[in-house]
Protein backbone atom coordinates (compact mmCIF):
# COMPACT_ATOMS: atom_id res chain seq x y z
CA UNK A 1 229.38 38.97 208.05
CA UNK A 2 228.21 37.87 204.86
CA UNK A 3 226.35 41.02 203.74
CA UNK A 4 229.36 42.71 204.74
CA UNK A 5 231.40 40.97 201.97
CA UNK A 6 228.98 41.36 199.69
CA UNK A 7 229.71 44.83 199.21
CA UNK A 8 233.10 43.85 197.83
CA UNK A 9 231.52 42.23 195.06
CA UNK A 10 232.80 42.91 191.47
CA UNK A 11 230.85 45.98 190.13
CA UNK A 12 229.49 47.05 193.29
CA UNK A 13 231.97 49.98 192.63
CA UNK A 14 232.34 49.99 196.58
CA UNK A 15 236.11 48.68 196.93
CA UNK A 16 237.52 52.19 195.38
CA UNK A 17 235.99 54.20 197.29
CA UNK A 18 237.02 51.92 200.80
CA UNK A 19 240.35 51.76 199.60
CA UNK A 20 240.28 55.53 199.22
CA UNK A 21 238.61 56.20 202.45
CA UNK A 22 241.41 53.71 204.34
CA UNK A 23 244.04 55.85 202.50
CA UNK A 24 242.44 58.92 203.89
CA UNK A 25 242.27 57.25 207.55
CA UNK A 26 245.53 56.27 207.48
CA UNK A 27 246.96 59.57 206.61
CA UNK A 28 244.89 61.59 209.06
CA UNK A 29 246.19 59.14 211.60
CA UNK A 30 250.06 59.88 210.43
CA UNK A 31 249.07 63.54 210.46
CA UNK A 32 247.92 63.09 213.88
CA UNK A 33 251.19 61.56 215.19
CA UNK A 34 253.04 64.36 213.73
CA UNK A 35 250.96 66.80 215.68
CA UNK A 36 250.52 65.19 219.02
CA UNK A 37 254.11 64.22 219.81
CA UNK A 38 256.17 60.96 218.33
CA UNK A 39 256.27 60.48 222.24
CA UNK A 40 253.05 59.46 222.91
CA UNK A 41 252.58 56.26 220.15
CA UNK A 42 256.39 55.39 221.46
CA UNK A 43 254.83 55.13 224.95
CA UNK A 44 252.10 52.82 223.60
CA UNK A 45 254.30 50.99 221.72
CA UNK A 46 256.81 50.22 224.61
CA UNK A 47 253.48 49.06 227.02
CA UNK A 48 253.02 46.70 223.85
CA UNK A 49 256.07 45.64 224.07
CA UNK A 50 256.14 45.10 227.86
CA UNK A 51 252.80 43.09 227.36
CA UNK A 52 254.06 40.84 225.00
CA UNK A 53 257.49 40.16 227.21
CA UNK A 54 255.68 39.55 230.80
CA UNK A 55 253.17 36.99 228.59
CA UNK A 56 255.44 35.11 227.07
CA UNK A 57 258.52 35.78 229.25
CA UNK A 58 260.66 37.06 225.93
CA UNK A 59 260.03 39.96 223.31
CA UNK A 60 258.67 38.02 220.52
CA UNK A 61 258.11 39.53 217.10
CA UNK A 62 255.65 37.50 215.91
CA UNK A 63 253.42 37.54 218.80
CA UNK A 64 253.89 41.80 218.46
CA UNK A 65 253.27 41.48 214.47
CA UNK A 66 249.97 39.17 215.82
CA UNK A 67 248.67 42.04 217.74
CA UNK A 68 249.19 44.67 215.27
CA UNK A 69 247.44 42.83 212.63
CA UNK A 70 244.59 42.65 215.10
CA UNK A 71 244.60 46.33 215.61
CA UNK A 72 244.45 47.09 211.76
CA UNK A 73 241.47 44.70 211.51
CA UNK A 74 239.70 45.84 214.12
CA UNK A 75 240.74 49.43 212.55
CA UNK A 76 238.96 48.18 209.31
CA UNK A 77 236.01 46.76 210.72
CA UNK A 78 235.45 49.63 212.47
CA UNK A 79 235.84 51.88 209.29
CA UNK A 80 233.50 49.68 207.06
CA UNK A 81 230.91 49.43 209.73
CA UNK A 82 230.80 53.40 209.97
CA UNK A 83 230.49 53.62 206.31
CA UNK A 84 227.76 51.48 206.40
CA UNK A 85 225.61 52.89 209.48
CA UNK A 86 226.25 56.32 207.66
CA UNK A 87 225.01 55.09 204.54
CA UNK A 88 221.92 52.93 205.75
CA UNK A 89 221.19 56.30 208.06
CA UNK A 90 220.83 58.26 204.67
CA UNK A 91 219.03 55.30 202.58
CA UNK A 92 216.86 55.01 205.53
CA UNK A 93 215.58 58.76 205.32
CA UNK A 94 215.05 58.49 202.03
CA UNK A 95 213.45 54.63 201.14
CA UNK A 96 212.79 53.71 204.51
CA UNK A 97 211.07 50.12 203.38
CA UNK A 98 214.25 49.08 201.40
CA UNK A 99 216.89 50.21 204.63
CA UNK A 100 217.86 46.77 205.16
CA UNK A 101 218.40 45.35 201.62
CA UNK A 102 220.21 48.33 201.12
CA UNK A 103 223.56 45.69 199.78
CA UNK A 104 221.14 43.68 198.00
CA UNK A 105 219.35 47.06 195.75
CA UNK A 106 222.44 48.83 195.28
CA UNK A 107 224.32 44.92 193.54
CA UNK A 108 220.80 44.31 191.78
CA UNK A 109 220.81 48.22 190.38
CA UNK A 110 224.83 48.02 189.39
CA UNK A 111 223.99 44.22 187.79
CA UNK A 112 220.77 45.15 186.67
CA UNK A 113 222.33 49.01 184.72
CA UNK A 114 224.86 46.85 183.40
CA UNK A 115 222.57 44.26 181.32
CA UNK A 116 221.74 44.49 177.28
CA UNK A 117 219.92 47.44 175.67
CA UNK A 118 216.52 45.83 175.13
CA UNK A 119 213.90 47.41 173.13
CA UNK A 120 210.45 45.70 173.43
CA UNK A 121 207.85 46.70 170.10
CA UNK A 122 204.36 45.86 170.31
CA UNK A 123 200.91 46.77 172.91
CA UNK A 124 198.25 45.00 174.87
CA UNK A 125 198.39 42.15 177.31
CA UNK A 126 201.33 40.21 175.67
CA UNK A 127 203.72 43.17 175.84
CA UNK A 128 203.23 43.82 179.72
CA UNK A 129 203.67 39.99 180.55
CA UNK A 130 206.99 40.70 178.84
CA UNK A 131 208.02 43.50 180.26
CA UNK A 132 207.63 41.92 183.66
CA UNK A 133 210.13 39.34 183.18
CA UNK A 134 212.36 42.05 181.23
CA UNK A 135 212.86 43.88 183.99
CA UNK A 136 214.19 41.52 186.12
CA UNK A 137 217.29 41.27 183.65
CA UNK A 138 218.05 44.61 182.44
CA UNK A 139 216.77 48.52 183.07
CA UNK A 140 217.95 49.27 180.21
CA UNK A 141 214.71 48.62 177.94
CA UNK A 142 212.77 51.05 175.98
CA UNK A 143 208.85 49.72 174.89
CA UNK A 144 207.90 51.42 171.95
CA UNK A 145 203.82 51.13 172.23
CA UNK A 146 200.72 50.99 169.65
CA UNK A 147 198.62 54.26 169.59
CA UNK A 148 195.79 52.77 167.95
CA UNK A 149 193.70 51.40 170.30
CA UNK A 150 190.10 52.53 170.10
CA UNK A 151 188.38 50.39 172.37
CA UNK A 152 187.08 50.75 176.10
CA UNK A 153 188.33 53.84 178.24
CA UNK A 154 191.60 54.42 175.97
CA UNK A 155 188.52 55.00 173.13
CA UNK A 156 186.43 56.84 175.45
CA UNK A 157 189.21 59.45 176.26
CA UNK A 158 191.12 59.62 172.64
CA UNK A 159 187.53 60.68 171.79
CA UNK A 160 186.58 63.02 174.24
CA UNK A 161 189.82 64.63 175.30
CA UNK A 162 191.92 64.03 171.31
CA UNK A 163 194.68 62.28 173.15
CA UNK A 164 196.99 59.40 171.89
CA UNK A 165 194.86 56.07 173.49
CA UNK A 166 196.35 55.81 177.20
CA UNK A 167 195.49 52.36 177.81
CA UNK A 168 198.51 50.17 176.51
CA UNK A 169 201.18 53.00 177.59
CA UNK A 170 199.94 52.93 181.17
CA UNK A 171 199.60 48.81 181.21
CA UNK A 172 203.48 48.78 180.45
CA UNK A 173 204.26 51.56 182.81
CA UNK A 174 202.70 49.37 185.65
CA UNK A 175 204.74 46.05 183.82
CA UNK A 176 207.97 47.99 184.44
CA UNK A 177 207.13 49.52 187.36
CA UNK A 178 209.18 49.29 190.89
CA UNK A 179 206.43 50.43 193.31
CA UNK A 180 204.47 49.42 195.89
CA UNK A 181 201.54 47.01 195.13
CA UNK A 182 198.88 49.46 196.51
CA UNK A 183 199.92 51.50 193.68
CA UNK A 184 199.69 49.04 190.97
CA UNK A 185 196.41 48.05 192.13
CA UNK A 186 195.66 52.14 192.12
CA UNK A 187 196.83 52.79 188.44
CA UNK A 188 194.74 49.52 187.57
CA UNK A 189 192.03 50.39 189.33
CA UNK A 190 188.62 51.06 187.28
CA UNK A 191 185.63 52.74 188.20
CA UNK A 192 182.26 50.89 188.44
CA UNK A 193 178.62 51.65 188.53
CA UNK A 194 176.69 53.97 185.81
CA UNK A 195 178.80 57.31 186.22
CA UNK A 196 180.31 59.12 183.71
CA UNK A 197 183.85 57.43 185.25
CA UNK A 198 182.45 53.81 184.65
CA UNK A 199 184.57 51.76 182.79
CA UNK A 200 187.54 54.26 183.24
CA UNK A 201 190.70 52.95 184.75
CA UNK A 202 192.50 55.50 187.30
CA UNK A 203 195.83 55.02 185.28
CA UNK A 204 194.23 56.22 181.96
CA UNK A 205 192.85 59.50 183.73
CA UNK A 206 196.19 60.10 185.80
CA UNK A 207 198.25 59.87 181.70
CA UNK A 208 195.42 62.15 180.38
CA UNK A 209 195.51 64.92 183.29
CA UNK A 210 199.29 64.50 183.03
CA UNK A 211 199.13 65.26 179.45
CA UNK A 212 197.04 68.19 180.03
CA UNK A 213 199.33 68.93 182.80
CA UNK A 214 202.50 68.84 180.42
CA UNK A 215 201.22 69.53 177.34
CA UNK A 216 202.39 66.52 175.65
CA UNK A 217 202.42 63.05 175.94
CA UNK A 218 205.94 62.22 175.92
CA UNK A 219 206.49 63.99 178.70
CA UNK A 220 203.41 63.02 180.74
CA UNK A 221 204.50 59.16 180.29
CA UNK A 222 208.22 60.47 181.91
CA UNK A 223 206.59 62.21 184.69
CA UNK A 224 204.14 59.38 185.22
CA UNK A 225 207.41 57.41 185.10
CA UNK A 226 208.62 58.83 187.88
CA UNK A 227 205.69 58.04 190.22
CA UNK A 228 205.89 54.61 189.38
CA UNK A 229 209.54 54.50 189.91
CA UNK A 230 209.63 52.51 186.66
CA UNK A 231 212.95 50.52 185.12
CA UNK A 232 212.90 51.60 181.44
CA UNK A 233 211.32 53.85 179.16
CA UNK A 234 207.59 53.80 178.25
CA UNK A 235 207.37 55.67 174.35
CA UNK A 236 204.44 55.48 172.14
CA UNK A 237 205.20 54.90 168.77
CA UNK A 238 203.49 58.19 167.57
CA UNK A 239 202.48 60.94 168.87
CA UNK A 240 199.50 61.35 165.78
CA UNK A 241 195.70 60.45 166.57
CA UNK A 242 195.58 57.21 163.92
CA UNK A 243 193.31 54.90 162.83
CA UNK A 244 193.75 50.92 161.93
CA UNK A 245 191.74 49.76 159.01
CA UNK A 246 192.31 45.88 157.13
CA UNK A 247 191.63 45.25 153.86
CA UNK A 248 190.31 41.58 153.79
CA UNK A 249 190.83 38.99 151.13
CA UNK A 250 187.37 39.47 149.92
CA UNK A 251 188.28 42.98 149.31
CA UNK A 252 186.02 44.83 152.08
CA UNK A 253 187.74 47.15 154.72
CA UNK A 254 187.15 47.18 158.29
CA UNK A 255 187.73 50.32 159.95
CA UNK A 256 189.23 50.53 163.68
CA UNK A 257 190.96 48.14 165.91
CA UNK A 258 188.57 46.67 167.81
CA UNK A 259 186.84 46.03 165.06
CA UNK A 260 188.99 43.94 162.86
CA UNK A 261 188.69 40.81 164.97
CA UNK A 262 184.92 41.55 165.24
CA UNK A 263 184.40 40.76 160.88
CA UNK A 264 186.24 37.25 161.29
CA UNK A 265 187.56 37.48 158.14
CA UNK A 266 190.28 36.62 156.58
CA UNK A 267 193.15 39.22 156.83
CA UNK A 268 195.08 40.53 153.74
CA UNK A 269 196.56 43.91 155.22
CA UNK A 270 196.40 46.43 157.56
CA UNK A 271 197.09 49.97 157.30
CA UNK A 272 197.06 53.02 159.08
CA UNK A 273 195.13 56.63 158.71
CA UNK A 274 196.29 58.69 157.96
CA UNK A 275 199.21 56.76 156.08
CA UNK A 276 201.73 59.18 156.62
CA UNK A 277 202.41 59.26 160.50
CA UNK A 278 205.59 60.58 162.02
CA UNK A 279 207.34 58.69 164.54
CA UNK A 280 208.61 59.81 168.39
CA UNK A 281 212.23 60.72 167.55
CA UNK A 282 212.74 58.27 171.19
CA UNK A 283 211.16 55.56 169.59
CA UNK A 284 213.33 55.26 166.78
CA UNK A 285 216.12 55.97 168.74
CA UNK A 286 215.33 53.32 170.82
CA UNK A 287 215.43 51.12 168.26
CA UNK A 288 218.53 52.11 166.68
CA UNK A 289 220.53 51.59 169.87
CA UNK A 290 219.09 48.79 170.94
CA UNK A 291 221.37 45.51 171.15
CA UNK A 292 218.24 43.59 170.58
CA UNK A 293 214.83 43.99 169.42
CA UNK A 294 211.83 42.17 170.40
CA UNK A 295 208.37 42.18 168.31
CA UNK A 296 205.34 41.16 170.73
CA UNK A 297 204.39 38.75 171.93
CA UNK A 298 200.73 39.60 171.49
CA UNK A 299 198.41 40.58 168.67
CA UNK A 300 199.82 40.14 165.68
CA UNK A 301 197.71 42.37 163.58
CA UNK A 302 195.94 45.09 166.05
CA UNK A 303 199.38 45.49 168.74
CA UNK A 304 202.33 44.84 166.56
CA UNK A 305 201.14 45.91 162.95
CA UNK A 306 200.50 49.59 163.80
CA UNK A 307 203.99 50.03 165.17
CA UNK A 308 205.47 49.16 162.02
CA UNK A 309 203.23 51.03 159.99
CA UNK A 310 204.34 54.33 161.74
CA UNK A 311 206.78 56.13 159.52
CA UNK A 312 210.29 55.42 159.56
CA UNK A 313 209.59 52.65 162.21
CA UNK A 314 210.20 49.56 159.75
CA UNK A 315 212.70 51.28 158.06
CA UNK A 316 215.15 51.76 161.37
CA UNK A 317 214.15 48.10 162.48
CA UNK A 318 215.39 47.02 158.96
CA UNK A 319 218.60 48.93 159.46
CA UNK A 320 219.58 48.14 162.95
CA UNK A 321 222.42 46.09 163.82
CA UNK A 322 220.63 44.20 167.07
CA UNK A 323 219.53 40.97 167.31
CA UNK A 324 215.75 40.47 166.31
CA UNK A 325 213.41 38.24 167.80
CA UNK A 326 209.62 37.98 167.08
CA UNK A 327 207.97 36.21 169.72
CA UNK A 328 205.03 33.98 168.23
CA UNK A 329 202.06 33.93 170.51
CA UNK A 330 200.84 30.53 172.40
CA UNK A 331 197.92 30.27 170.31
CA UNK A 332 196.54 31.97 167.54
CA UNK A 333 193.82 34.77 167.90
CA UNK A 334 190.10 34.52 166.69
CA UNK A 335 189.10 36.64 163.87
CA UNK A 336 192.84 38.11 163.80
CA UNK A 337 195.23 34.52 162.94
CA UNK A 338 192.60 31.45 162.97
CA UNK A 339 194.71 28.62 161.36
CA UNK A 340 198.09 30.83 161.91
CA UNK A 341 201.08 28.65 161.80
CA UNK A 342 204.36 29.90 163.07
CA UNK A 343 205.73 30.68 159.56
CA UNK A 344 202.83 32.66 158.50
CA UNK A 345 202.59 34.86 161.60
CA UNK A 346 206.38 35.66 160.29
CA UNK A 347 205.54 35.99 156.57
CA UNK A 348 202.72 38.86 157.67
CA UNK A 349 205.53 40.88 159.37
CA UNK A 350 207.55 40.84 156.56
CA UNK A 351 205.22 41.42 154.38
CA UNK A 352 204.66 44.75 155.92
CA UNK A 353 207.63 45.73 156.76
CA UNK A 354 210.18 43.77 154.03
CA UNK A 355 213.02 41.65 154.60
CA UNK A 356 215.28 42.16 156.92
CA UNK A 357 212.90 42.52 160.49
CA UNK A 358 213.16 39.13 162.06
CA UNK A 359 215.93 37.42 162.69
CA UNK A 360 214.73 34.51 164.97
CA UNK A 361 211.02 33.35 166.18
CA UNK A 362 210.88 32.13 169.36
CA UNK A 363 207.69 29.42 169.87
CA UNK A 364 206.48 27.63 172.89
CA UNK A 365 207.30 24.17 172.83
CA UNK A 366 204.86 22.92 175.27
CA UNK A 367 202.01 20.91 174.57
CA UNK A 368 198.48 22.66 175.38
CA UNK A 369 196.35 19.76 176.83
CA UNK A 370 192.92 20.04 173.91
CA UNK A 371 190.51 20.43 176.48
CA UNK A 372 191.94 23.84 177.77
CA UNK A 373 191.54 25.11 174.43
CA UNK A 374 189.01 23.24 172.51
CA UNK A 375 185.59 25.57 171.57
CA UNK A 376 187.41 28.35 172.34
CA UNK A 377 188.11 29.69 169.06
CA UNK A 378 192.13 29.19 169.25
CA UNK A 379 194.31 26.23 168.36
CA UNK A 380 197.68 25.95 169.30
CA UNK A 381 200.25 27.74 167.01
CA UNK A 382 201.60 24.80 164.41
CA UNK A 383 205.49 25.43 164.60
CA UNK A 384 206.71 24.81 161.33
CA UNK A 385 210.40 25.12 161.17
CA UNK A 386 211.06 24.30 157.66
CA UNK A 387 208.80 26.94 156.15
CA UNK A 388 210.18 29.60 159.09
CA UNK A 389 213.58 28.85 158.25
CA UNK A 390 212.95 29.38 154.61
CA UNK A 391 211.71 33.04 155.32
CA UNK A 392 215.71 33.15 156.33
CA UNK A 393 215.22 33.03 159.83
CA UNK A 394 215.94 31.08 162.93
CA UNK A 395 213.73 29.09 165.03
CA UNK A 396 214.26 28.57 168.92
CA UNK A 397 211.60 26.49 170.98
CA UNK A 398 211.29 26.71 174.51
CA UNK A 399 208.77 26.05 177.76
CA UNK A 400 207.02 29.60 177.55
CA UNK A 401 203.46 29.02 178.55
CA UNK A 402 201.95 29.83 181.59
CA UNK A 403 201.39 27.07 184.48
CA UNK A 404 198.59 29.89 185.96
CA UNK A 405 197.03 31.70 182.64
CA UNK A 406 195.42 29.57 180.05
CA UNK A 407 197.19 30.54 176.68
CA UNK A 408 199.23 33.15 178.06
CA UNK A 409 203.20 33.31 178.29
CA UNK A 410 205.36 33.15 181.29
CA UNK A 411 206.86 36.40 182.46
CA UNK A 412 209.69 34.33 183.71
CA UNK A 413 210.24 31.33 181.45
CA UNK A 414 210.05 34.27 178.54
CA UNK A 415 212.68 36.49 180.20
CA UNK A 416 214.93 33.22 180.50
CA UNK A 417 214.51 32.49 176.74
CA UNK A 418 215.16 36.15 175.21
CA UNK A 419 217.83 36.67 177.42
CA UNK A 420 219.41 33.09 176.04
CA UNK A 421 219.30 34.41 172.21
CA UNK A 422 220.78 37.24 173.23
CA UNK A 423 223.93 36.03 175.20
CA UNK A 424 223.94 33.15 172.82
CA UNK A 425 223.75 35.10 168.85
CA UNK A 426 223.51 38.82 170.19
CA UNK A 427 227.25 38.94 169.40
CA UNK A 428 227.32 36.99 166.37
CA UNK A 429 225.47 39.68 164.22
């Protein structure tokens, strides 16, 4: 009885279409009488009658008005459970492993369609742990992803095939996905031994034969999209083979993004080649509609930067009227942010993309025990809130770190906290 009622629940957008169906019942049944023969219900309404008077010993109205109530009841019951049969029949043929949540997916899909516009800038690991959590919130988010990657299998194939790097685009595509688990595990999976697929993940070489497939990226990442059964869109930032190169404070350039971490020097700024790169019209439409905009968390130079540096990309971020958050990472990065504080990860942002991109930083606020982190290279981010708020932005602290993943946010504890700056100050911009 209780999944029954929940498909009167408000936006369900079930108690119309009941309502209209009862209407429809009710004058089929009036139709009915008119055909058949006023005789006939007067005959069952007289052995009503007759019922009610040889019980009771009198005619009594409220005992009739009793049993009549009953009879509509039953007559609804009836009516909802044959909606529902019919419907679960369908649902059934269609996503046979979902047939009995079928109240439960179609309230989480209404609830779910109805949440913020959420677009998510940034690549690697940091920006699928968010996208996890995301999802569970909204399906409306867009990711707008870094193309320059040239490391590992994305490297491998930008090189051999000329393709945007695949790696990043199909690690958020599994983030947002809504599949099975054997097909995570097969888009993940990569190939071992001394072949020419060693190394390769089966994701990257599904996007790449979809791209050759499709003839263009964009629409590979879609179709892939589609397998996946993913909540969101998946768009890279460009659609242009580009290179990462920082200049360094001791004036040397390092050329490529795997790379830059690899000098462990000090970082002045990055920039992209060619310098002129055009944008995916979706990205920056993403970002224009968004109701909020989220920068990483997760490399702050190699995943973030080259997003920005994409034409047009800082400009429409500057512009938009959403809510921005940057999320600071956990701790700061060897060779990329040693001695970061929170401020300073800020101050780089801005300083390549101007004023205007950040509106709050959200930090963890949970103390990293030293000897989880200690010789590894990383310290724990120093949260300076003075110097943050003097870049004229907010700071919000919260429990972000993962209980499982050394250094590594919580999917769910960083879903909790975005979603909290955006019900809280999304409407105050």
């Amino acid at each position: 009885m209780f999944h029954l009622l929940k498909w009167f629940y408000p936006g369900m957008r079930m108690k119309r279409w009941l309502l209209l169906f009862a209407v429809g019942v009710m004058m089929f049944s009036f139709g009915g009488a008119l055909v058949i023969n006023y005789e006939y219900l007067g005959r069952a309404e007289e052995e009503i009658f007759m019922l009610v008077y040889r019980t009771f010993g009198s005619y009594n109205y409220a005992v009739t008005a009793f049993v009549g109530i009953a009879i509509v009841v039953v007559g609804a019951c009836m009516m909802l459970w044959a909606t529902r049969s019919i419907i679960r029949s369908i649902i059934a043929a269609l996503i046979p492993d979902r047939s009995e949540k079928l109240v439960d997916l179609i309230y989480r899909e209404r609830k779910l369609g109805r949440g913020p516009a959420v677009t998510v800038i940034g690549g690697g690991h940091g920006l699928s742990v968010l996208l996890r959590g995301i999802k569970s919130s909204t399906n409306n988010v867009s990711a707008v992803v870094t193309v320059a990657d040239d490391g590992g299998s994305s490297g491998r194939l930008r090189e051999e095939l000329g393709i945007i790097p695949p790696g990043d685009l199909r690690n958020c595509l599994v983030a947002l996905a809504d599949t099975e688990p054997l097909m995570e595990k097969l888009f993940q999976y990569r190939f071992e031994g001394d072949t020419a697929l060693a190394g390769h993940s089966f994701g990257n070489l599904f996007i790449a034969a979809m791209n050759e497939v499709t003839g263009d990226m964009e629409t590979a990442l879609k179709e892939s999209s589609k397998v996946l059964a993913v909540k969101g869109r998946v768009i890279p930032a460009s659609k242009q083979s580009v290179r990462l190169d920082a200049l360094m404070n001791d004036g040397t350039v390092v050329e490529g993004e795997s790379q830059i971490p690899e000098a462990h020097k000090k970082i002045r700024r990055v920039q992209l080649y060619p310098k002129r790169v055009q944008a995916v019209p979706a990205a920056l439409d993403a970002i224009e509609s968004a109701d909020a905009i989220i920068l990483g968390p997760g490399s702050l130079y190699t995943s973030i930067m080259p997003n920005l540096l994409v034409e047009d990309v800082a400009r429409t971020l500057r512009k938009s009227k959403a809510i921005k958050i940057y999320i600071c990472n956990v701790l700061t990065q060897p060779g990329e942010t040693d001695n970061y504080s929170a401020s300073q990860h800020a101050k780089a942002i801005l300083d390549h993309t101007g004023h205007g991109a950040i509106d709050y930083v959200l930090v963890n606020s949970t103390p990293i025990p030293e000897e989880l982190w200690r010789g590894s290279g990383s310290t724990p981010v120093e949260i300076d809130e003075d110097k943050v708020n003097a870049l004229g932005m907010g700071l919000i602290k919260a429990d972000l770190v993962s209980n499982t993943e050394f250094g590594r946010h919580d999917p769910d504890k960083l879903c909790a906290a975005v979603m909290k700056i955006i019900y809280s100050f999304g409407g105050k911009r």
